[in-house]
N, C-alpha and C. Protein backbone atom coordinates (compact mmCIF):
# COMPACT_ATOMS: atom_id res chain seq x y z
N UNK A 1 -26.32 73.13 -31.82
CA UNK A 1 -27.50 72.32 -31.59
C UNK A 1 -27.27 70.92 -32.17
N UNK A 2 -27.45 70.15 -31.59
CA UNK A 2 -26.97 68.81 -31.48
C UNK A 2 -28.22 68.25 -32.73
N UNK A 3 -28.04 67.87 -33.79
CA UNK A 3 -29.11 67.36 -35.07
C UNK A 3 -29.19 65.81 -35.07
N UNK A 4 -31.01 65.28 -35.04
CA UNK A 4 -30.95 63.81 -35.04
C UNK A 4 -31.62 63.50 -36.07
N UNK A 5 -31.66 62.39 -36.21
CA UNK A 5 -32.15 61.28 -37.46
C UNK A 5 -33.71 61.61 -36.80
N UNK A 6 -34.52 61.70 -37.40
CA UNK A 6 -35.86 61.69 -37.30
C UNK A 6 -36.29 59.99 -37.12
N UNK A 7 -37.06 60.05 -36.11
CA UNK A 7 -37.50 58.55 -35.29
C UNK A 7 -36.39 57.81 -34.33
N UNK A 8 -35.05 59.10 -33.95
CA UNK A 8 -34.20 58.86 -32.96
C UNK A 8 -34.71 58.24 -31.55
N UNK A 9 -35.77 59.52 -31.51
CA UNK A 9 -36.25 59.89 -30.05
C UNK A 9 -36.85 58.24 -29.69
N UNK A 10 -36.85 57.64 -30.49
CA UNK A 10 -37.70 56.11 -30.34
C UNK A 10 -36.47 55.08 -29.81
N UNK A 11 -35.56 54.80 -30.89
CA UNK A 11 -34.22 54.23 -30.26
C UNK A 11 -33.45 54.83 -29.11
N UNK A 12 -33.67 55.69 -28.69
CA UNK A 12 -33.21 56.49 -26.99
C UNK A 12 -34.31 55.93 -26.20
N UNK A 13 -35.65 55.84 -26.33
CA UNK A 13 -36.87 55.33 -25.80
C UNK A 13 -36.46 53.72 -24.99
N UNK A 14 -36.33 53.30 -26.38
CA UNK A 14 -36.00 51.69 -26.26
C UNK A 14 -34.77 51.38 -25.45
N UNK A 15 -33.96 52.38 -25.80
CA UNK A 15 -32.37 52.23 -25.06
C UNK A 15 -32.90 52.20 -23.41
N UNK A 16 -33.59 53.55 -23.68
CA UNK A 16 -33.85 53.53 -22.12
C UNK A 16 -34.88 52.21 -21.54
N UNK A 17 -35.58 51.93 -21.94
CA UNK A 17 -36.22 50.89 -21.43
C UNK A 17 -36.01 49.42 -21.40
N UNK A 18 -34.68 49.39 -22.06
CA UNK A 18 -33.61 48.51 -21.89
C UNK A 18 -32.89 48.46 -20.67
N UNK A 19 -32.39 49.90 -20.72
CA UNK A 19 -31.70 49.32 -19.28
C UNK A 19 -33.00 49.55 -17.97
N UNK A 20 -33.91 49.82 -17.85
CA UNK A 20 -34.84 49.54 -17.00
C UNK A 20 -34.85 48.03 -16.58
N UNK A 21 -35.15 47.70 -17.67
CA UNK A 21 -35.21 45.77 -17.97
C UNK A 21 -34.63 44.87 -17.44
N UNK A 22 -32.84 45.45 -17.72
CA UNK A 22 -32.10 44.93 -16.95
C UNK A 22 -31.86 44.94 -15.62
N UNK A 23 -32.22 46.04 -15.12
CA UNK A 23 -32.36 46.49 -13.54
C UNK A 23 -33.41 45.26 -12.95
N UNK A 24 -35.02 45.70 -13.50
CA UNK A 24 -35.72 44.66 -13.38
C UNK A 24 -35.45 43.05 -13.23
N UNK A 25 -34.18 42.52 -14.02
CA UNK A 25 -33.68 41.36 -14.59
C UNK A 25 -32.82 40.90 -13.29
N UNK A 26 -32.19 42.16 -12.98
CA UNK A 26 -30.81 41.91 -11.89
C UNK A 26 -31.68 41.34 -10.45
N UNK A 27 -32.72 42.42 -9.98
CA UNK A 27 -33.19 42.47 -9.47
C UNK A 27 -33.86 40.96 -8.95
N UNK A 28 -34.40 40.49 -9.95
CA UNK A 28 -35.45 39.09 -10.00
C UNK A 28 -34.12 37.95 -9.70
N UNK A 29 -32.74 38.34 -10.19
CA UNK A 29 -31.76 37.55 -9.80
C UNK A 29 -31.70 37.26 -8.43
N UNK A 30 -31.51 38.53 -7.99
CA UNK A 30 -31.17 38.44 -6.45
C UNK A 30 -32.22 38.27 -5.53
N UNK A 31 -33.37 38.03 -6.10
CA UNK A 31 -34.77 37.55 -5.10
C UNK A 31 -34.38 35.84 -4.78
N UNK A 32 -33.93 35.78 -6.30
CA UNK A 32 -34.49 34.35 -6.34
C UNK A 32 -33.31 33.27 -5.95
N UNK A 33 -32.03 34.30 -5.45
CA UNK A 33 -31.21 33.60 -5.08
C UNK A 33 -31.77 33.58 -3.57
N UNK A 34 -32.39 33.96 -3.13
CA UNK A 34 -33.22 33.75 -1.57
C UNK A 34 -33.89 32.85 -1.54
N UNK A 35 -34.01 32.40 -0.07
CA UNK A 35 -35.19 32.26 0.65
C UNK A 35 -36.37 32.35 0.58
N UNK A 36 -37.62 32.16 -0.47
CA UNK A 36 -38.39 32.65 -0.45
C UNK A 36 -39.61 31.66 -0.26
N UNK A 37 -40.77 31.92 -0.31
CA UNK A 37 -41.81 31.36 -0.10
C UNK A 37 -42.43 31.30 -1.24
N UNK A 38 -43.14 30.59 -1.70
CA UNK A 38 -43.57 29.52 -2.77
C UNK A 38 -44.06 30.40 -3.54
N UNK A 39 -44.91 31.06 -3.18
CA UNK A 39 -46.07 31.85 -3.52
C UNK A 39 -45.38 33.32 -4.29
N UNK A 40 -43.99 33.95 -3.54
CA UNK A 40 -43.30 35.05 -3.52
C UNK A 40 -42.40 34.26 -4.58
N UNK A 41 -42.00 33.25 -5.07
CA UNK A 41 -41.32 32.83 -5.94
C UNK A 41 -42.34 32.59 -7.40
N UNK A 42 -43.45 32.60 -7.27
CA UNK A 42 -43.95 32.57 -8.60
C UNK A 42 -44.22 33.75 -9.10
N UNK A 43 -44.27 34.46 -7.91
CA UNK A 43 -44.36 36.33 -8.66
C UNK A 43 -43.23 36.61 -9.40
N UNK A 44 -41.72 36.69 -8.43
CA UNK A 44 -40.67 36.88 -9.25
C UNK A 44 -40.70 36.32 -10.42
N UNK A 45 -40.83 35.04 -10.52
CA UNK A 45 -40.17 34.13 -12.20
C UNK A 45 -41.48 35.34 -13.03
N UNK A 46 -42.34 35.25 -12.46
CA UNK A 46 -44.02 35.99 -13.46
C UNK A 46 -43.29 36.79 -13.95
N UNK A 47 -42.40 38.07 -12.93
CA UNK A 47 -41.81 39.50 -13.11
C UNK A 47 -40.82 39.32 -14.56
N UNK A 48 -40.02 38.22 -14.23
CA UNK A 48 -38.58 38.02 -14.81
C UNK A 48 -39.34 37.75 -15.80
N UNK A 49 -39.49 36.54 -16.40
CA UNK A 49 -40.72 36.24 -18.04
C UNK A 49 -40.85 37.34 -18.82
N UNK A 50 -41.94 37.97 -17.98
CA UNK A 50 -42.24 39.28 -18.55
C UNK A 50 -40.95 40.03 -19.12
N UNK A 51 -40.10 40.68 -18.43
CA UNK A 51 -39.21 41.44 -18.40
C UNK A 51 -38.03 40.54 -19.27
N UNK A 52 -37.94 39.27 -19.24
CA UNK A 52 -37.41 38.98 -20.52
C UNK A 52 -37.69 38.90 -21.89
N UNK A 53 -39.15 38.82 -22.03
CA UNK A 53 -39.80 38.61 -23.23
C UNK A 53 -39.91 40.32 -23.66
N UNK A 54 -40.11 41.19 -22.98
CA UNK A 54 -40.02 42.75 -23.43
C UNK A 54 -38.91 42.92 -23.84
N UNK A 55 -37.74 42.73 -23.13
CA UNK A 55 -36.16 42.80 -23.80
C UNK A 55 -36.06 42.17 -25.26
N UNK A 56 -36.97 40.99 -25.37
CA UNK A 56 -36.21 40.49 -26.21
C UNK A 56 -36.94 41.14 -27.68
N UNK A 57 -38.76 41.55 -27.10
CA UNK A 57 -39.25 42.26 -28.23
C UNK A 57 -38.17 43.43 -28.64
N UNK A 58 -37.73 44.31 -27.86
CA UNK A 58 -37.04 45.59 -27.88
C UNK A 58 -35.93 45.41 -28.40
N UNK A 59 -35.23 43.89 -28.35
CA UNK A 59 -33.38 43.93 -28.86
C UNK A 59 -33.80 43.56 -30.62
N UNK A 60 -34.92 42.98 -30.99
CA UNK A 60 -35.46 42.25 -32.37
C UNK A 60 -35.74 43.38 -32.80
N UNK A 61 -36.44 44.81 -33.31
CA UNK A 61 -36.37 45.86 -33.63
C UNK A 61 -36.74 47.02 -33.08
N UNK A 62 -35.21 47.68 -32.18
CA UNK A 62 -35.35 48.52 -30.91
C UNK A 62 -35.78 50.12 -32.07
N UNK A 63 -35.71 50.50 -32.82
CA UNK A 63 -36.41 51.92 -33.35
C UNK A 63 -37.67 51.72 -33.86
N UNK A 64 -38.10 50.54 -34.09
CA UNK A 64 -39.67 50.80 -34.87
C UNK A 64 -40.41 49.93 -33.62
N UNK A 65 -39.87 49.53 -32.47
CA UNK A 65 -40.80 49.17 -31.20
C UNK A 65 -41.89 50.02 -30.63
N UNK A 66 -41.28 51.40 -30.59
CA UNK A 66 -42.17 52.47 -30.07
C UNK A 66 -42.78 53.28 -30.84
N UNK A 67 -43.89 52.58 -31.49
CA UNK A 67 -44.44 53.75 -32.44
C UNK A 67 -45.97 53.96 -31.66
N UNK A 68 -46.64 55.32 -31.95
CA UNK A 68 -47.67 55.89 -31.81
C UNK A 68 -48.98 54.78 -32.11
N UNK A 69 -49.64 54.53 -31.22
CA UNK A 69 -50.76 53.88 -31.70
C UNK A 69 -52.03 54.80 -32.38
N UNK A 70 -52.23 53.83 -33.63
CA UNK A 70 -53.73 54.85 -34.35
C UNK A 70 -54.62 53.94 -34.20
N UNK A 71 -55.95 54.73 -33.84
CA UNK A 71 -57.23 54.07 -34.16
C UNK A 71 -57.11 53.80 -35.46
N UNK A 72 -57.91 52.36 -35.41
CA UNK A 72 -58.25 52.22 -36.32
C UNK A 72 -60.35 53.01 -37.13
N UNK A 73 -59.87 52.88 -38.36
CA UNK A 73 -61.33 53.21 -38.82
C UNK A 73 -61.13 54.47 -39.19
């Protein structure tokens, strides 16, 4: 049985939603090397922003990114 560091499952989380990101990232590349229409070009850059600014929260501290939200009170 394969034994992990307790709060692993969070840095595999992040890993994974890293490379999502990048997919996302590649993706917004190859739109925007097109043809597109004005309107369809401000969505992409919107997409890419986003999807860079999440990467970059996630690469600044990828195991304590995903923690459980508590109510407060």
């Amino acid at each position: 049985m394969e034994r992990r560091h307790p709060g692993s499952e969070r840095c595999v989380l992040a890993h994974d939603l890293n490379n999502d990101l990048r997919v996302i990232l590649k993706r917004c590349a190859l739109l925007e090397g097109q043809a597109l229409d004005v309107e369809s070009n401000k969505h992409v850059s919107f997409i890419r922003a986003a999807a860079e600014h999440m990467a970059e929260r996630i690469a600044q501290r990828p195991c304590d990114y995903v923690q459980p939200r508590t109510k407060a009170g």
